[in-house]
Protein backbone atom coordinates (compact mmCIF):
# COMPACT_ATOMS: atom_id res chain seq x y z
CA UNK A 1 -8.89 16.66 2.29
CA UNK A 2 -12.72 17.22 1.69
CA UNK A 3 -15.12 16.11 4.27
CA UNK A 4 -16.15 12.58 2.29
CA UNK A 5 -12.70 11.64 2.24
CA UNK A 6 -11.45 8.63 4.93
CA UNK A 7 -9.21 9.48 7.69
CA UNK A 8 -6.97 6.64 9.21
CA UNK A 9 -3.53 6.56 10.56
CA UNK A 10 -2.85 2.85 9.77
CA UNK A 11 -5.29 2.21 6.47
CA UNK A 12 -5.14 5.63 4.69
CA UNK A 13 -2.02 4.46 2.52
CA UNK A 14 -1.99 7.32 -0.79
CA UNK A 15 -4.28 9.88 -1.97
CA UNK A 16 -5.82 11.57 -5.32
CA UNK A 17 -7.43 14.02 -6.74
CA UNK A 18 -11.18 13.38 -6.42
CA UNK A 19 -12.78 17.68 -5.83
CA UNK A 20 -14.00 19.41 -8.93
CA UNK A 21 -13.32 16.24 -11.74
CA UNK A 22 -14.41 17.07 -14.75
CA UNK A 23 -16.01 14.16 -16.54
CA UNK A 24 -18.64 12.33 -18.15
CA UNK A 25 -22.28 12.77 -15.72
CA UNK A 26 -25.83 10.63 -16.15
CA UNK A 27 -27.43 14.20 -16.99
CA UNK A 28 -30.63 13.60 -14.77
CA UNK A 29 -27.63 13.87 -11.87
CA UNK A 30 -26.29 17.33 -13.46
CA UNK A 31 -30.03 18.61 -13.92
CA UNK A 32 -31.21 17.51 -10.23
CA UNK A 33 -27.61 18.52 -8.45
CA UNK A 34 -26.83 21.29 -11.00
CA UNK A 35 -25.89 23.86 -8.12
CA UNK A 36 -23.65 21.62 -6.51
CA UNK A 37 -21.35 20.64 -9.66
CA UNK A 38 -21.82 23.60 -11.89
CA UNK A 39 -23.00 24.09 -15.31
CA UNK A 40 -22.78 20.87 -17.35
CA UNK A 41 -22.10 20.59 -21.27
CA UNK A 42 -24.87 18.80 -23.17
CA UNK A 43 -22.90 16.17 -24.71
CA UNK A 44 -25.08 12.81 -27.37
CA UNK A 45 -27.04 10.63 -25.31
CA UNK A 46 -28.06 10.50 -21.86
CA UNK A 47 -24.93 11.82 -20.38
CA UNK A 48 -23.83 15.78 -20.29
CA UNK A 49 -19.78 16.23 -18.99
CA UNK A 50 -19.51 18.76 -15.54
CA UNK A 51 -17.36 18.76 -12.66
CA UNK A 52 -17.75 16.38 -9.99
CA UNK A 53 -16.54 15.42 -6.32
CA UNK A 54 -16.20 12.09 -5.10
CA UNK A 55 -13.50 9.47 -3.92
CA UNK A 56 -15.21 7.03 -6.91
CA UNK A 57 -12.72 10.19 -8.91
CA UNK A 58 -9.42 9.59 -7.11
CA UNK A 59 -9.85 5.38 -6.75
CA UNK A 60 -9.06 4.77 -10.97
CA UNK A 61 -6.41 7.49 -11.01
CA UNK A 62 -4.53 5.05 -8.16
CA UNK A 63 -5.61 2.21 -10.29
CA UNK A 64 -4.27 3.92 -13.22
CA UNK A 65 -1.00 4.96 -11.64
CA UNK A 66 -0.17 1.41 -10.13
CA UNK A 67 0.18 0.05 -14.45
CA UNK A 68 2.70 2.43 -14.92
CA UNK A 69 5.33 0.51 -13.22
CA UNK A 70 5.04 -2.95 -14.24
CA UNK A 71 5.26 -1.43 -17.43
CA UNK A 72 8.85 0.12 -16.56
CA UNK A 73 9.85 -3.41 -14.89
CA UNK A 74 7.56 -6.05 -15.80
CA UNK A 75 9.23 -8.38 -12.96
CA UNK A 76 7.91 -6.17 -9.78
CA UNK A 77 5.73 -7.90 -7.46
CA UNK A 78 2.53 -6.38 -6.33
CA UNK A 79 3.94 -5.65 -3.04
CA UNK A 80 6.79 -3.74 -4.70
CA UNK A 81 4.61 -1.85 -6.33
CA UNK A 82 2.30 -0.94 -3.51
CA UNK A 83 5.99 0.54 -1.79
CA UNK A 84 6.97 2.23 -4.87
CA UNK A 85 3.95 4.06 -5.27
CA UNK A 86 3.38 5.05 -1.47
CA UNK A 87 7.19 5.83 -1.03
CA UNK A 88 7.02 8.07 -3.63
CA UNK A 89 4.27 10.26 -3.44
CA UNK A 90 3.93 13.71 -2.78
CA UNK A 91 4.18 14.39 0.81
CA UNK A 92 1.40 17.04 2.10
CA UNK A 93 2.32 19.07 4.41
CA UNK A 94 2.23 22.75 5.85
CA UNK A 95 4.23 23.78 3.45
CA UNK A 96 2.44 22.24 0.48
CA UNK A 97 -0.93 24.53 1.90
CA UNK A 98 -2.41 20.87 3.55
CA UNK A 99 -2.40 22.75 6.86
CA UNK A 100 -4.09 19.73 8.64
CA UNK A 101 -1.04 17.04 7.67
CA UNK A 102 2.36 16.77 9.57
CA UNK A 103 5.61 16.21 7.95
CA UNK A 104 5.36 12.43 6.95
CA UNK A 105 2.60 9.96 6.69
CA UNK A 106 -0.38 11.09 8.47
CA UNK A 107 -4.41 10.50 8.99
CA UNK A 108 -5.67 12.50 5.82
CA UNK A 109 -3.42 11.52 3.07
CA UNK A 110 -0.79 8.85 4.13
CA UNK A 111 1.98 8.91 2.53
CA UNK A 112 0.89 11.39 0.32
CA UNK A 113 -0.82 12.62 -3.27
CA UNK A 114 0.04 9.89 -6.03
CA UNK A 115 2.91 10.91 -8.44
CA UNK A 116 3.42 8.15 -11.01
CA UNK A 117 6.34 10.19 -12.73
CA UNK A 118 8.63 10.46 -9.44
CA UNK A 119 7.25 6.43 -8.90
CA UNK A 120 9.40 5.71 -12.38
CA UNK A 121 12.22 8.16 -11.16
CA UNK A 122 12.44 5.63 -8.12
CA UNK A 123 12.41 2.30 -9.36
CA UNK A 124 15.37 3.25 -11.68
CA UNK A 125 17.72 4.98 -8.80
CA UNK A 126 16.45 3.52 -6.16
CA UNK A 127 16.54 0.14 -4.58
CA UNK A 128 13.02 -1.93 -3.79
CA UNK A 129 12.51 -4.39 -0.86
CA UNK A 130 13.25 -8.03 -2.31
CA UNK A 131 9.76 -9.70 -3.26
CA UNK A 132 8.13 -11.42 -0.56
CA UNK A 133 7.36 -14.67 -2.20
CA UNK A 134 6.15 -16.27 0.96
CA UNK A 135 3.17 -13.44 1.67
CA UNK A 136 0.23 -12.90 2.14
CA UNK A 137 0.30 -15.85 4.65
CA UNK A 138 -0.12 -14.71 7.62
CA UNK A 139 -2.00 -16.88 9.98
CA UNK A 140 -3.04 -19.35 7.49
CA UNK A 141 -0.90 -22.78 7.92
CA UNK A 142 -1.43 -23.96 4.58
CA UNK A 143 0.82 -21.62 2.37
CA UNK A 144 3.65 -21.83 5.23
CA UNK A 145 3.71 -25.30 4.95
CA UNK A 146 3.77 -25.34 0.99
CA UNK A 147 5.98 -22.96 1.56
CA UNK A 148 8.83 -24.80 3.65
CA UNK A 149 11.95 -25.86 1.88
CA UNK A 150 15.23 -27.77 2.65
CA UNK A 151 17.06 -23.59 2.27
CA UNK A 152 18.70 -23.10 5.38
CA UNK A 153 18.15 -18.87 4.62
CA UNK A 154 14.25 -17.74 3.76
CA UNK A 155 14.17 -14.48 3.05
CA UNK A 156 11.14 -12.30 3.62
CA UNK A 157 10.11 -8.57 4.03
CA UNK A 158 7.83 -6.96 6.58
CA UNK A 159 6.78 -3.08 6.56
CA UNK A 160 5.09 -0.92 9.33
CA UNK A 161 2.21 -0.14 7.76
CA UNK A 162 1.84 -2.96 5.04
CA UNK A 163 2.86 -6.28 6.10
CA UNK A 164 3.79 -6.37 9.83
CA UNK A 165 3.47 -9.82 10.19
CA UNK A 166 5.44 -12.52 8.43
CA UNK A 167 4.84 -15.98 9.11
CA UNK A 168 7.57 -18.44 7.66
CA UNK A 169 7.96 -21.82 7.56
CA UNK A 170 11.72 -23.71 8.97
CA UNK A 171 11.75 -27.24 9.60
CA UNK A 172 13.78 -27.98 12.54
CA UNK A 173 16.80 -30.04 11.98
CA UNK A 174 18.30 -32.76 14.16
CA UNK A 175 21.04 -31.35 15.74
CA UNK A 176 20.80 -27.68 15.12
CA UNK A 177 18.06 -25.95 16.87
CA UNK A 178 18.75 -22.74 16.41
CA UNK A 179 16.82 -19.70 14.80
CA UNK A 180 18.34 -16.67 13.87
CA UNK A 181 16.96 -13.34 12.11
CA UNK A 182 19.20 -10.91 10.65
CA UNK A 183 17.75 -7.21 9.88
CA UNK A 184 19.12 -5.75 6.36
CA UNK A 185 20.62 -2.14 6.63
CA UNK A 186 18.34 0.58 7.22
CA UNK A 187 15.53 -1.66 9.30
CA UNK A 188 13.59 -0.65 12.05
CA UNK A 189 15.81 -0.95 15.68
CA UNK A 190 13.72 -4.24 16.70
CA UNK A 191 11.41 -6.84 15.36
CA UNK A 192 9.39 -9.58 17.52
CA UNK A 193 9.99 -13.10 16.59
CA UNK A 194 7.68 -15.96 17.84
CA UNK A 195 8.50 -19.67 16.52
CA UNK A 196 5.23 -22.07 17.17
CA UNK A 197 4.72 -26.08 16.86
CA UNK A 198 3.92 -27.66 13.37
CA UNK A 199 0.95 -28.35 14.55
CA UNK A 200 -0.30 -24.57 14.96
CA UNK A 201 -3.47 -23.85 13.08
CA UNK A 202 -3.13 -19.79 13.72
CA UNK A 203 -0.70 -17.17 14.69
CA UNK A 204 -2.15 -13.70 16.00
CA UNK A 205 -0.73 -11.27 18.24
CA UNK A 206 2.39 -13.21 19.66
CA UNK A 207 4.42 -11.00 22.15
CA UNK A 208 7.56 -12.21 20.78
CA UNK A 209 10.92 -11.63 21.72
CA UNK A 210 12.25 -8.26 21.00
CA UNK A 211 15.75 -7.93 19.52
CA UNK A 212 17.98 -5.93 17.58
């Protein structure tokens, strides 16, 4: 975790290599900052190749790495992705020499270094949160009314760290008044639910109603 790199316990969500790259350098860089890469290689042109630090390094190898499953299952959502990768990444710790991280998500890396191969492992033994076809709407009445349907069962996802607000649409019917949420096996012990007016423009930081 070099000293350029971000540290965030909510927005810090993977990391990647980005220390000591080797790769293609303008050479006026690798002539005016040759002590702090190292000796470059001449290469045609008006680039030479050396090794380089930056998180401009570790941003394409995420980029990269997020291809690889669509590839495998060309019907994941975005969203699915964005768990598949994070859920499977290499957890620092201790024990891994990142002396600064904990067991777990943490500040530095978040869920951990990217590892597209055990990413693939996962999305054929393991099962993905249902796509979320009602997000990102959050706060913004349009979508949720496009949204709302005659179903009498929307079904939605919300993570922790990702998507911790859902906002979805139900269109009260006469006679029947009732709401209720049901939590799929293996949620988190509570969520907050909030139900507002047609009429509501925005929906930020409700207290809710706790329940199990």
């Amino acid at each position: 975790m070099p000293d350029y790199s971000n540290r965030d316990a909510v927005y810090n969500d993977l990391a990647a290599p980005g220390a000591a790259i080797f790769s293609t350098i303008p050479r006026q860089l690798t002539a005016a900052d040759a002590g702090m890469r190292g000796p470059s290689v001449p290469i045609a042109g008006r680039t030479s190749s050396a090794k380089a630090s930056a998180t401009s390094f570790a941003a394409p190898q995420v980029d990269g790495g997020r291809r690889a499953p669509p590839r495998a299952g060309p019907t994941l959502r975005p969203e699915q992705v964005a768990w598949l990768l994070e859920r499977s990444a290499d957890d620092a710790n201790p024990a891994t020499a990142a002396r600064k991280c904990p067991v777990g998500r943490d500040l530095y890396t978040g869920w951990g270094t990217l590892d597209v191969l055990n990413a693939l492992t996962m999305l054929g033994a393991s099962p993905l949160p249902p796509p979320d076809h009602y997000e990102p709407n959050d706060g913004r009445r349009p979508l949720v009314t496009r949204a709302a349907a005659a179903a009498r069962t929307v079904t939605a996802s919300l993570d922790y760290w990702d998507d911790n607000t859902g906002c979805l649409p139900r269109a009260p019917e006469e006679g029947d008044p009732s709401v209720f949420a049901r939590l799929t096996p293996g949620s988190p012990a509570a969520v907050r639910l909030t139900l507002w007016a047609p009429a509501t423009e925005h929906v930020e930081a409700c207290a809710g109603h706790a329940g199990g």
